[in-house]
N, C-alpha and C. Protein backbone atom coordinates (compact mmCIF):
# COMPACT_ATOMS: atom_id res chain seq x y z
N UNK A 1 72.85 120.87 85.61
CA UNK A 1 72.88 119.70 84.76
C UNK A 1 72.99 120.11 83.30
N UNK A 2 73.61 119.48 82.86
CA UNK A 2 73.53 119.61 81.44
C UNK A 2 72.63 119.10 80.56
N UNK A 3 72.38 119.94 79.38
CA UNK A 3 70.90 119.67 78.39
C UNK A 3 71.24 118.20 77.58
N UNK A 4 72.15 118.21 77.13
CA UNK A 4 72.18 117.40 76.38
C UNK A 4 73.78 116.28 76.84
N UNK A 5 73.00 115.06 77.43
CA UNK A 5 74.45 113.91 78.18
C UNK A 5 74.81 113.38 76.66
N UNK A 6 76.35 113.71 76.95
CA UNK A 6 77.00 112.94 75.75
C UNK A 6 77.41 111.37 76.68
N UNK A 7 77.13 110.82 75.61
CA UNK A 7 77.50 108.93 76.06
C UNK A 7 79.09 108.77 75.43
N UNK A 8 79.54 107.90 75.81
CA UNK A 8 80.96 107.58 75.65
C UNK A 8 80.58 106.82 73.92
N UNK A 9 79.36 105.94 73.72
CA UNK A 9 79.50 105.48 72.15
C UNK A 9 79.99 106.57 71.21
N UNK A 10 79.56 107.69 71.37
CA UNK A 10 79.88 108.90 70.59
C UNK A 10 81.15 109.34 70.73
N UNK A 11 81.50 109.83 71.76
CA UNK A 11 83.00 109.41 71.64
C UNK A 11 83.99 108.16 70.80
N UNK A 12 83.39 107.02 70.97
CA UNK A 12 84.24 105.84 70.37
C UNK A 12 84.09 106.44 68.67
N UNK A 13 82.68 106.74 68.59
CA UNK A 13 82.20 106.86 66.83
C UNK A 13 83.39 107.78 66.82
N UNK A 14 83.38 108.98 67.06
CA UNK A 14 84.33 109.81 66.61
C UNK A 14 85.93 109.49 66.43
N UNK A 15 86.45 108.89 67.26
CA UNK A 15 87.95 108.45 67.47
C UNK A 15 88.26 107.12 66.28
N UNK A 16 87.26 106.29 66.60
CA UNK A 16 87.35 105.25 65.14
C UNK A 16 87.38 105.93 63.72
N UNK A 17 86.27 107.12 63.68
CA UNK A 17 86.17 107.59 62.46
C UNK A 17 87.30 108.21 62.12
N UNK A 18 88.19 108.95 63.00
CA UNK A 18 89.18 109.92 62.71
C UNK A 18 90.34 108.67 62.78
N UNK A 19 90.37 107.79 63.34
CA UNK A 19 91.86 106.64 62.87
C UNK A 19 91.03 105.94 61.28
N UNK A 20 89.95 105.27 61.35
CA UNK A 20 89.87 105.04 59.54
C UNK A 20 90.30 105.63 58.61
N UNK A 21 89.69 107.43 58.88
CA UNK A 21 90.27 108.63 57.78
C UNK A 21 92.18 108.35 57.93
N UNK A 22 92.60 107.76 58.86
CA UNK A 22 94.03 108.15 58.32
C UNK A 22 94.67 106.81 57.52
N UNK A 23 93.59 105.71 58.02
CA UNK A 23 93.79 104.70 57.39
C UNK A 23 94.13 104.26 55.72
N UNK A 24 92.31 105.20 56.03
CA UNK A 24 92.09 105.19 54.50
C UNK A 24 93.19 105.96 53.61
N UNK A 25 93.52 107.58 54.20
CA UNK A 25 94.60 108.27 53.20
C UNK A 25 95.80 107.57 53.32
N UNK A 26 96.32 106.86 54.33
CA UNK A 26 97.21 105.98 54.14
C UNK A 26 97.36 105.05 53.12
N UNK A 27 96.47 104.19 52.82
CA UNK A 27 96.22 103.40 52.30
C UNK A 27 96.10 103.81 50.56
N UNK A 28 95.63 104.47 50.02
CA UNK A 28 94.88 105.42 49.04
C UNK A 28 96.68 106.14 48.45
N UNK A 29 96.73 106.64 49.09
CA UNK A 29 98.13 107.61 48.97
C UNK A 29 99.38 106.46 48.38
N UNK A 30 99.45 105.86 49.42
CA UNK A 30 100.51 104.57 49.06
C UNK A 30 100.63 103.19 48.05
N UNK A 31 98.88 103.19 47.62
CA UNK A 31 98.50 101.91 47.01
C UNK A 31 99.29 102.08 45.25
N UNK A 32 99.65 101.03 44.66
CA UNK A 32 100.34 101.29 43.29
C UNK A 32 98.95 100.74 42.69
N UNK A 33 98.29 99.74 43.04
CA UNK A 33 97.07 98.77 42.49
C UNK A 33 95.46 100.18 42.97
N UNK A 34 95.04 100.41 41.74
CA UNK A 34 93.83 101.27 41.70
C UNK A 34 92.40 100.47 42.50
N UNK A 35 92.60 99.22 42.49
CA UNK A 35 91.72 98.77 43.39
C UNK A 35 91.70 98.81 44.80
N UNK A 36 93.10 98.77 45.37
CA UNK A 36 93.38 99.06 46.55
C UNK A 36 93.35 100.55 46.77
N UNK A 37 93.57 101.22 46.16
CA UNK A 37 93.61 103.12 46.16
C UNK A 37 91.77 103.33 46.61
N UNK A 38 91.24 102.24 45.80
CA UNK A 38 89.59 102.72 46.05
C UNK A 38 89.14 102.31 47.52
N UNK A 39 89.79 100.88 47.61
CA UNK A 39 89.31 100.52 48.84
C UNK A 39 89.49 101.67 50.23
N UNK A 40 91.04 102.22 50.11
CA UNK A 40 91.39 103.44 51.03
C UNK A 40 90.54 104.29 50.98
N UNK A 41 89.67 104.76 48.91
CA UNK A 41 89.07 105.95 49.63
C UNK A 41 88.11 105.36 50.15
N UNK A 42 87.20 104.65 49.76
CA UNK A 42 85.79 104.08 50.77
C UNK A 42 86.12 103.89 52.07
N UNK A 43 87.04 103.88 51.95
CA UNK A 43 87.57 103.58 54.06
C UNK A 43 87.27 105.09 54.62
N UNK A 44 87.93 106.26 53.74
CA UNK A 44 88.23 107.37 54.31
C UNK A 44 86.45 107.92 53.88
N UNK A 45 85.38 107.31 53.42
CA UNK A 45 84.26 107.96 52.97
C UNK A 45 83.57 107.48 54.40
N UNK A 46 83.70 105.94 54.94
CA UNK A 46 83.16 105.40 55.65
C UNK A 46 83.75 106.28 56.76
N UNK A 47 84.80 106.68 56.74
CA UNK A 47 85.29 107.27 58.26
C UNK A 47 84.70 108.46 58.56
N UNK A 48 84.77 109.10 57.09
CA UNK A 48 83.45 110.65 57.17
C UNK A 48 82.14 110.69 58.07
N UNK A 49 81.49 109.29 57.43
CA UNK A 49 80.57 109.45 58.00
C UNK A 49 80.45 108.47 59.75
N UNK A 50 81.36 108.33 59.60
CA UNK A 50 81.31 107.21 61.48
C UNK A 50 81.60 108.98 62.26
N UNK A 51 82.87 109.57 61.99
CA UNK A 51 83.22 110.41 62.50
C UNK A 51 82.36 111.93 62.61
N UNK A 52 81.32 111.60 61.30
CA UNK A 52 80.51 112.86 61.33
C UNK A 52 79.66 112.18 62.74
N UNK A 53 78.76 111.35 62.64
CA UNK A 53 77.98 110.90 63.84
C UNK A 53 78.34 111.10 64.83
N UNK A 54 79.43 110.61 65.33
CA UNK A 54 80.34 110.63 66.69
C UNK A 54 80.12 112.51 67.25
N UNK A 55 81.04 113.39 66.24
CA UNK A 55 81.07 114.62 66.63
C UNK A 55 79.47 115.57 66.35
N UNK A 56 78.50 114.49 65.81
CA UNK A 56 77.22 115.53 66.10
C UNK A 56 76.81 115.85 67.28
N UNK A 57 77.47 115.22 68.64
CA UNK A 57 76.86 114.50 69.99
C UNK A 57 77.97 115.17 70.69
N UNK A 58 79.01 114.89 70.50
CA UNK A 58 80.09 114.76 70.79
C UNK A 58 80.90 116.29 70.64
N UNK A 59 81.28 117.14 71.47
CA UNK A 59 81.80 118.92 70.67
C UNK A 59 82.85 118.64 71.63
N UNK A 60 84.52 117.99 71.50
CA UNK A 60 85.60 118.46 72.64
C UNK A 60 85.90 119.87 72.05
């Protein structure tokens, strides 16, 4: 048996976090309006941390 059961939520955390991060540099990269450039990076800050959670649990 294994020590530590990974749950599938951790999985989801990780996969959401890593499509936001591309969201966000998408978004950020492309925006001409500096308010929208910020919103991308807070997307890609928020994805840091969904995606850090996910892969603390989570090692593919």
């Amino acid at each position: 048996m294994a020590a530590k059961e990974v749950k599938l939520i951790h999985k989801i955390f990780a996969v959401i976090g890593i499509i936001l991060l591309g969201i966000g540099s998408f978004v950020s990269c492309l925006s001409l309006d500096s308010f929208i450039a910020n919103i991308g990076n807070a997307l890609m800050i928020i994805g840091i941390g969904i995606s850090w959670y996910g892969f603390l649990y989570w090692k593919p």
